[in-house]
N, C-alpha and C. Protein backbone atom coordinates (compact mmCIF):
# COMPACT_ATOMS: atom_id res chain seq x y z
N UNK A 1 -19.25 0.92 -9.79
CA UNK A 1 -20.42 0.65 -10.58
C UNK A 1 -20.74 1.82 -11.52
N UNK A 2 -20.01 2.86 -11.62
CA UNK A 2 -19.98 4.01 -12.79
C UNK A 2 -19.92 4.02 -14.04
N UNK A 3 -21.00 4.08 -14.45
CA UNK A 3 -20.99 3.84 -16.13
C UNK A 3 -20.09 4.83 -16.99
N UNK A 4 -20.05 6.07 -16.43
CA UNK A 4 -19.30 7.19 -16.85
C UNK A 4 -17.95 7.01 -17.07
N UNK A 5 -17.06 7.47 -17.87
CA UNK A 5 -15.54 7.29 -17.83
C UNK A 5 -14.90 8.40 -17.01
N UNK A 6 -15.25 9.45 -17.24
CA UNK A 6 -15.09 10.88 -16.66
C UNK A 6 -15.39 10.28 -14.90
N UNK A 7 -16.83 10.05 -14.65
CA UNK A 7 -16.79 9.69 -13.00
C UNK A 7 -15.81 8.76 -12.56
N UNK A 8 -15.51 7.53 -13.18
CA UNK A 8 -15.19 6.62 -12.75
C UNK A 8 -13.60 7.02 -12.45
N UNK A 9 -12.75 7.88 -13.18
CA UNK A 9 -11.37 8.45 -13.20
C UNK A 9 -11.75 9.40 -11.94
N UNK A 10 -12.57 10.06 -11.87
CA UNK A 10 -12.65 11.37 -10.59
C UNK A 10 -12.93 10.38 -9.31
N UNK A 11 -13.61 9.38 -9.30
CA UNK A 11 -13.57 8.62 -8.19
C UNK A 11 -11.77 7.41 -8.20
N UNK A 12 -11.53 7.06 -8.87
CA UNK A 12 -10.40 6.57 -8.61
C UNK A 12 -9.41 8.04 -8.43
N UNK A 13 -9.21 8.80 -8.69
CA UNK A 13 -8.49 10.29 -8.26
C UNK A 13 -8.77 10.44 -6.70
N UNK A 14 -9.74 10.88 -5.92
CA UNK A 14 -10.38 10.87 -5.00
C UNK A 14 -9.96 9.59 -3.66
N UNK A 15 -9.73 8.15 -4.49
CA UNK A 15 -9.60 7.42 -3.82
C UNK A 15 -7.94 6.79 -3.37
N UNK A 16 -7.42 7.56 -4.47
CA UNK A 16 -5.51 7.87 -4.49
C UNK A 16 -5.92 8.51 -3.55
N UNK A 17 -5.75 10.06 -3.71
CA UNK A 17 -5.91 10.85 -2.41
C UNK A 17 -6.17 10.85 -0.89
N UNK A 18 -7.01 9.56 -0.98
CA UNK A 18 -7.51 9.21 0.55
C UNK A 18 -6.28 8.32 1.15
N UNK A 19 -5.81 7.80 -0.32
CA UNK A 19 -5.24 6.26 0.63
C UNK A 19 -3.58 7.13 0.76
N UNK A 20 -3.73 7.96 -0.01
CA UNK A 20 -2.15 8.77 0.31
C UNK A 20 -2.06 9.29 1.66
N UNK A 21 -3.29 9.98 1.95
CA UNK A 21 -3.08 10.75 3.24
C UNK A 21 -3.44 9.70 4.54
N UNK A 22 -3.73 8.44 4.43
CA UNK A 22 -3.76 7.42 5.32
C UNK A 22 -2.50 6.70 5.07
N UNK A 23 -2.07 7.03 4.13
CA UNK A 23 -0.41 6.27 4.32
C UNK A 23 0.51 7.18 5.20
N UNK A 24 0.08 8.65 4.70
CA UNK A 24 0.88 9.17 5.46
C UNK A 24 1.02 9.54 6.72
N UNK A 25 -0.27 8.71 7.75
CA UNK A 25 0.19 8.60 9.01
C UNK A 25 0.91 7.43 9.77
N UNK A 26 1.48 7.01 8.74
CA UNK A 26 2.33 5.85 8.85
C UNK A 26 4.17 6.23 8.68
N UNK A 27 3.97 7.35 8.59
CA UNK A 27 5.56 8.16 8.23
C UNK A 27 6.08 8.78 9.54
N UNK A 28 6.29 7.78 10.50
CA UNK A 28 6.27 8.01 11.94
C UNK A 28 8.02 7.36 12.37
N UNK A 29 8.69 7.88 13.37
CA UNK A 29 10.11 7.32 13.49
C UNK A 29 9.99 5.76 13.30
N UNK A 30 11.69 4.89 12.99
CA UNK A 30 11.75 3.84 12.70
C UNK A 30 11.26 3.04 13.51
N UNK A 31 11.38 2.97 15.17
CA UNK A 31 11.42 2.20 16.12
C UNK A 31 9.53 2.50 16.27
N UNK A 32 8.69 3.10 16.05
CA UNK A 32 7.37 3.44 16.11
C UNK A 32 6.99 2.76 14.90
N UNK A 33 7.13 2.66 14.10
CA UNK A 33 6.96 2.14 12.59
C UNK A 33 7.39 0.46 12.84
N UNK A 34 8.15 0.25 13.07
CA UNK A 34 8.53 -1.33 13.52
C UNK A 34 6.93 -1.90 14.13
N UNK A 35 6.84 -0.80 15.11
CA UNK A 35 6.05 -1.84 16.30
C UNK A 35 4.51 -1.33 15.61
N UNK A 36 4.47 -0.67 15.07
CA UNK A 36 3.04 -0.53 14.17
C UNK A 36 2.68 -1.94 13.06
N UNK A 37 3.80 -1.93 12.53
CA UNK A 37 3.56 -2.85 11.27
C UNK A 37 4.01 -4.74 11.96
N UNK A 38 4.06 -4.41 13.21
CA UNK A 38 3.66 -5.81 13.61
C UNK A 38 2.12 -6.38 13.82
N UNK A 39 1.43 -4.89 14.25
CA UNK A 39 0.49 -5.34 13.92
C UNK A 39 -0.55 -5.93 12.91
N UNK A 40 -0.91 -7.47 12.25
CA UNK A 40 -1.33 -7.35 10.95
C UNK A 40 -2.28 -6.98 10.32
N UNK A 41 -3.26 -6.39 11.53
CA UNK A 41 -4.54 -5.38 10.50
C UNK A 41 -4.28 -3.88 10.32
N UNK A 42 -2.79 -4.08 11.27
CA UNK A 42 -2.36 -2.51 11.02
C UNK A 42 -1.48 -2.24 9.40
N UNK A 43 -0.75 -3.67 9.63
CA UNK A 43 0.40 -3.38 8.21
C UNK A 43 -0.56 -4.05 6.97
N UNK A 44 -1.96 -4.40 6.99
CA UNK A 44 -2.84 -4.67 5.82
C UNK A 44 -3.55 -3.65 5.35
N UNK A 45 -3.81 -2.54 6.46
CA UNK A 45 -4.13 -1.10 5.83
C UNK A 45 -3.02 -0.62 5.22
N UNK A 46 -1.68 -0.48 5.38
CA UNK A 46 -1.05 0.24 5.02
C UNK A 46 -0.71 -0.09 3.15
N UNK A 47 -0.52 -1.86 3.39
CA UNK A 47 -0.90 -2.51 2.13
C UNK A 47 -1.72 -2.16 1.10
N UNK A 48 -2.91 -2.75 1.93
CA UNK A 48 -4.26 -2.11 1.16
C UNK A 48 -3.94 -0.12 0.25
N UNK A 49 -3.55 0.12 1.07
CA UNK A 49 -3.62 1.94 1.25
C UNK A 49 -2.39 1.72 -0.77
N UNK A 50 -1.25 1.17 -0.27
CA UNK A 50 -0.38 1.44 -1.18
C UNK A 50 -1.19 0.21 -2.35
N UNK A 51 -1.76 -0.90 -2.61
CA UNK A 51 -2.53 -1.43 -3.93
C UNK A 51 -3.11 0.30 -4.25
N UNK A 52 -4.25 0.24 -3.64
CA UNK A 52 -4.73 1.27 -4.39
C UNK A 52 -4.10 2.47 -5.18
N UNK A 53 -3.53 3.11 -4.39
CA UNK A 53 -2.14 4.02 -5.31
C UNK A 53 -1.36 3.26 -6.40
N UNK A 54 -0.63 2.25 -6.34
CA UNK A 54 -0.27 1.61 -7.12
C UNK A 54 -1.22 1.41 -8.16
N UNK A 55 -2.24 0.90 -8.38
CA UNK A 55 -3.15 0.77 -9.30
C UNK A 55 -3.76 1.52 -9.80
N UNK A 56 -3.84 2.89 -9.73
CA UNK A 56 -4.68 3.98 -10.02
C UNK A 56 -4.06 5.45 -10.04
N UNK A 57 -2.77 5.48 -9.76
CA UNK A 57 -1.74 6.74 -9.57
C UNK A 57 -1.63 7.16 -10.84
N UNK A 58 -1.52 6.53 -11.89
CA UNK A 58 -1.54 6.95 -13.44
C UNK A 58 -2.41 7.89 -13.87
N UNK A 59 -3.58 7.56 -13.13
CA UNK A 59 -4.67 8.11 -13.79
C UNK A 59 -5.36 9.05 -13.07
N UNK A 60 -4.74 9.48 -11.87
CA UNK A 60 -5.50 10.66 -11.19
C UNK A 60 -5.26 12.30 -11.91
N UNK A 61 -5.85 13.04 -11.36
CA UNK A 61 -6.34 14.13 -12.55
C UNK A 61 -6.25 14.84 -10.76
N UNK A 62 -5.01 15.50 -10.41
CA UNK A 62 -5.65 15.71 -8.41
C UNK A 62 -5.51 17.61 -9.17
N UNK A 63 -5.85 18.34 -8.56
CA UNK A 63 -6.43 20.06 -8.42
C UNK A 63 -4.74 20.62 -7.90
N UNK A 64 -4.06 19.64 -7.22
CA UNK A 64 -2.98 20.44 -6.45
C UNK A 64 -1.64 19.11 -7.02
N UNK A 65 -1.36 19.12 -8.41
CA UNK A 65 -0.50 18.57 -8.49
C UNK A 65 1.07 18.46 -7.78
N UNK A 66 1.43 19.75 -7.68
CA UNK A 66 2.74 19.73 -6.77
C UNK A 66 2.45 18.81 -5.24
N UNK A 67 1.30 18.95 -4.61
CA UNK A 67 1.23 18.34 -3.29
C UNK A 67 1.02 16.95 -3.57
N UNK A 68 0.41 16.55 -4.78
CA UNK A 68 0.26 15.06 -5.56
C UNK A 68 1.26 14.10 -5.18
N UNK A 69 2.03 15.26 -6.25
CA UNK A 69 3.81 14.37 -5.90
C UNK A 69 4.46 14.27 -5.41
N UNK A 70 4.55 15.43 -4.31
CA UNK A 70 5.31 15.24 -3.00
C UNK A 70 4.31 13.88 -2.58
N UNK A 71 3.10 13.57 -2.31
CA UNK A 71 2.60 12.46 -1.26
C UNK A 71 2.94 11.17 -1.95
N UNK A 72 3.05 10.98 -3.45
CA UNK A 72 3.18 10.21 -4.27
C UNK A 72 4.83 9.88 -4.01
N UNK A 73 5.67 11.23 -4.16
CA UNK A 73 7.13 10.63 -3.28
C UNK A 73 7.55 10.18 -1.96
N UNK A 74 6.70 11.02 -1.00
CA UNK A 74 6.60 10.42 0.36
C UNK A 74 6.51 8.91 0.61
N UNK A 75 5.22 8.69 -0.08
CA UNK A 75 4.86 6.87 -0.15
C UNK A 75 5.80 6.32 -0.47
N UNK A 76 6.72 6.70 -1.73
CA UNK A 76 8.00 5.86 -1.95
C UNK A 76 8.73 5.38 -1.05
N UNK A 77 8.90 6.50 -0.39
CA UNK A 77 10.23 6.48 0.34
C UNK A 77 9.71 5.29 1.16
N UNK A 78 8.67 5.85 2.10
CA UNK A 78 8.04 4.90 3.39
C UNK A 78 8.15 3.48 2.90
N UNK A 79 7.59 3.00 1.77
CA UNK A 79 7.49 1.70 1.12
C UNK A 79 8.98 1.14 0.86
N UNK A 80 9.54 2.00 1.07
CA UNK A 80 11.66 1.25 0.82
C UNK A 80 11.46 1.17 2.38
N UNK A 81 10.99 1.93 3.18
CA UNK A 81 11.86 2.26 5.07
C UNK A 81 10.90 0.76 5.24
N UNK A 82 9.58 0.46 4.59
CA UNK A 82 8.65 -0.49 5.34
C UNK A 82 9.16 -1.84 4.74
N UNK A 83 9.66 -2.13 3.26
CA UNK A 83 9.70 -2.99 2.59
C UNK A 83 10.66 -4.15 3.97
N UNK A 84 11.97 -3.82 4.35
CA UNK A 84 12.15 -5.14 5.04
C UNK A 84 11.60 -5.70 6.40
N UNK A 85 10.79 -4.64 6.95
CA UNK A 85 10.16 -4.72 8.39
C UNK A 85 8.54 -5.52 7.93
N UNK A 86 8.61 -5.10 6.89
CA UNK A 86 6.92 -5.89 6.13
C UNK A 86 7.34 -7.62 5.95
N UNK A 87 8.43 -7.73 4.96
CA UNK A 87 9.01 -8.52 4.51
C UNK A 87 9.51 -9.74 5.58
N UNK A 88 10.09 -9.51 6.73
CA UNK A 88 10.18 -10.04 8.19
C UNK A 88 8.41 -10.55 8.54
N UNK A 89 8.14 -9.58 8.58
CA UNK A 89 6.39 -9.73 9.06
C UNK A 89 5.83 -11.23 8.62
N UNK A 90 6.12 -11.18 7.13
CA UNK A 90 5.33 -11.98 6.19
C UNK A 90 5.67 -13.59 5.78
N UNK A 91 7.02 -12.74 6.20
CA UNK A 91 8.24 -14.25 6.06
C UNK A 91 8.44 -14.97 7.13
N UNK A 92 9.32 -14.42 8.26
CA UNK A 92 9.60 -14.63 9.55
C UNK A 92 8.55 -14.95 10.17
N UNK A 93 7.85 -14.31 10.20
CA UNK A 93 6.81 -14.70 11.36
C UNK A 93 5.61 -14.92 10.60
N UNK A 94 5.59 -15.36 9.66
CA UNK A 94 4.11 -15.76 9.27
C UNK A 94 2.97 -14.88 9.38
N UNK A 95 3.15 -13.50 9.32
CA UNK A 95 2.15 -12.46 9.37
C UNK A 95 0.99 -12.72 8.33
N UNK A 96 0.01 -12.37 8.49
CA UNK A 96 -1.65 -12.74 7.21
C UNK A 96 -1.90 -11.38 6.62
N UNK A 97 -1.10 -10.49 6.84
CA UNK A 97 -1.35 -8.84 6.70
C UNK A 97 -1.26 -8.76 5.09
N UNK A 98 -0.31 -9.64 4.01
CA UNK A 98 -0.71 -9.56 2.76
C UNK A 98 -1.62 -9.79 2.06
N UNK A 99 -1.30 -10.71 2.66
CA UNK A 99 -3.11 -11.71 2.38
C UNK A 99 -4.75 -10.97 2.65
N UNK A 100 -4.65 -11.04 3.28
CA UNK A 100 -5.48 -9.90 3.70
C UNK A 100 -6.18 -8.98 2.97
N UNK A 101 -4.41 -8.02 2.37
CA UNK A 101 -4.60 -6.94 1.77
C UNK A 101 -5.08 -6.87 0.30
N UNK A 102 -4.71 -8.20 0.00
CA UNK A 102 -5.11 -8.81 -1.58
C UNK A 102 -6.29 -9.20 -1.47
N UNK A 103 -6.70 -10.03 -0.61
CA UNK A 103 -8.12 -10.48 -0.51
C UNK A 103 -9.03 -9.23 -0.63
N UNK A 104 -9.26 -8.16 0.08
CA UNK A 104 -9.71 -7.00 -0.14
C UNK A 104 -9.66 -6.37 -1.50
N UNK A 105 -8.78 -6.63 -2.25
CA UNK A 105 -8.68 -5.37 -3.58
C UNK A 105 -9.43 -7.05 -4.63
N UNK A 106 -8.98 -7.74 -4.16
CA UNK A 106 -9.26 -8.88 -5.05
C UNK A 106 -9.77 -9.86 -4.62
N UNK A 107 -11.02 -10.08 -5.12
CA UNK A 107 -12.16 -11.32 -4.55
C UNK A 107 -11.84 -12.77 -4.39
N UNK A 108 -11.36 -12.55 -5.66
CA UNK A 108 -11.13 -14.35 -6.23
C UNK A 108 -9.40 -14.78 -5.59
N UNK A 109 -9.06 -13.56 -4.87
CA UNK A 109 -7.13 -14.26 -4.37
C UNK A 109 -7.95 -15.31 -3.15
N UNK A 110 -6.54 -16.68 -3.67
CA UNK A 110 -6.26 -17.77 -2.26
C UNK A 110 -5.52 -17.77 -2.16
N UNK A 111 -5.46 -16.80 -0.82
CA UNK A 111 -4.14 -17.44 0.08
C UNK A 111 -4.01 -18.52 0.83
N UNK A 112 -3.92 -19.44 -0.22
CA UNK A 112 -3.28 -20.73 -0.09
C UNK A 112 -1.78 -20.62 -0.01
N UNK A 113 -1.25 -20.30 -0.46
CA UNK A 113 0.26 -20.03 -1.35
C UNK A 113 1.48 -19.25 -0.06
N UNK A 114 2.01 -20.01 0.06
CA UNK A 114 3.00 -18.97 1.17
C UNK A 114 4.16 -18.07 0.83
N UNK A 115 4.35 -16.71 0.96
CA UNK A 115 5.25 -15.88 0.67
C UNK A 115 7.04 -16.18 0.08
N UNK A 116 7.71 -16.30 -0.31
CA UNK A 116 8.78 -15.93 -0.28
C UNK A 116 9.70 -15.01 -1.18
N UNK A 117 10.76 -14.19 -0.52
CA UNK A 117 11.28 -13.49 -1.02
C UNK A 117 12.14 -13.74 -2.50
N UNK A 118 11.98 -12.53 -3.49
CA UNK A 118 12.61 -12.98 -4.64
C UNK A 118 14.24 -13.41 -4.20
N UNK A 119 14.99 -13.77 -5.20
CA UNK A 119 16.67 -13.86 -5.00
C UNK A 119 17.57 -12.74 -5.03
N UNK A 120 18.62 -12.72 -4.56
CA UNK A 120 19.24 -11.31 -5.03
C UNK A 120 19.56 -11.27 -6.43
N UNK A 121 19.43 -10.12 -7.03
CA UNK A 121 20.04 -8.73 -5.92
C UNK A 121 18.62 -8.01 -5.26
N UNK A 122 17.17 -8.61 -6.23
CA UNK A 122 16.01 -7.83 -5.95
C UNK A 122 15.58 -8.05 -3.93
N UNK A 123 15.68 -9.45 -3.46
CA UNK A 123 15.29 -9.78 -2.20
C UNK A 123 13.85 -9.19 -1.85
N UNK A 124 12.91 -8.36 -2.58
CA UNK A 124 12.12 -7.98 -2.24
C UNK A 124 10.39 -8.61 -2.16
């Protein structure tokens, strides 16, 4: 609700930052990470956590850029190690953890619509 342009960038900065360092307690061995992201209010935070970065990483302005990008590369990586254990989740077993995570960043999503994976070579 910030009328300011200046606030409204220092609060989306602020709010990268948070969701980076809540992603990054998700950078835990494979077989621990499996059984986390079965859970689906567990793998809709992690969701949630990466929209926000995704949507707002452009535009943060952070005090400690080198540590920026290391967390900004960290997330990468995790999001390739999570992409087919998410992907199983959503597909396979009918997980609601996307849904979810969209409904939250976005009011007006219906998940009506059921998941499936693109074709190769993307599969993602």
């Amino acid at each position: 609700m910030s009328t300011e342009e200046r606030e409204r960038a220092e609060l989306y900065s602020k709010a990268v930052e948070i969701a980076l360092l809540c992603i990054g307690t998700f950078d835990v061995d494979q077989c621990h990470l499996s059984e986390i992201l079965r859970e689906p209010s567990t793998a809709s935070i992690l969701l949630q956590c990466s929209i926000v970065v995704q949507e707002n990483k452009d535009v943060v302005t952070s005090e400690h850029d080198l540590l920026y990008c290391s967390m900004l590369q960290s997330w990468r990586y995790l999001a390739v190690r999570t992409c087919p254990m998410l992907k199983g989740e959503i597909v396979n077993r009918g997980s609601n953890c996307l849904d979810d995570a969209i409904s939250e960043s976005w009011s007006a999503f219906d998940p009506a619509t059921s998941w499936q994976p693109l074709g190769s070579p993307y599969e993602h």
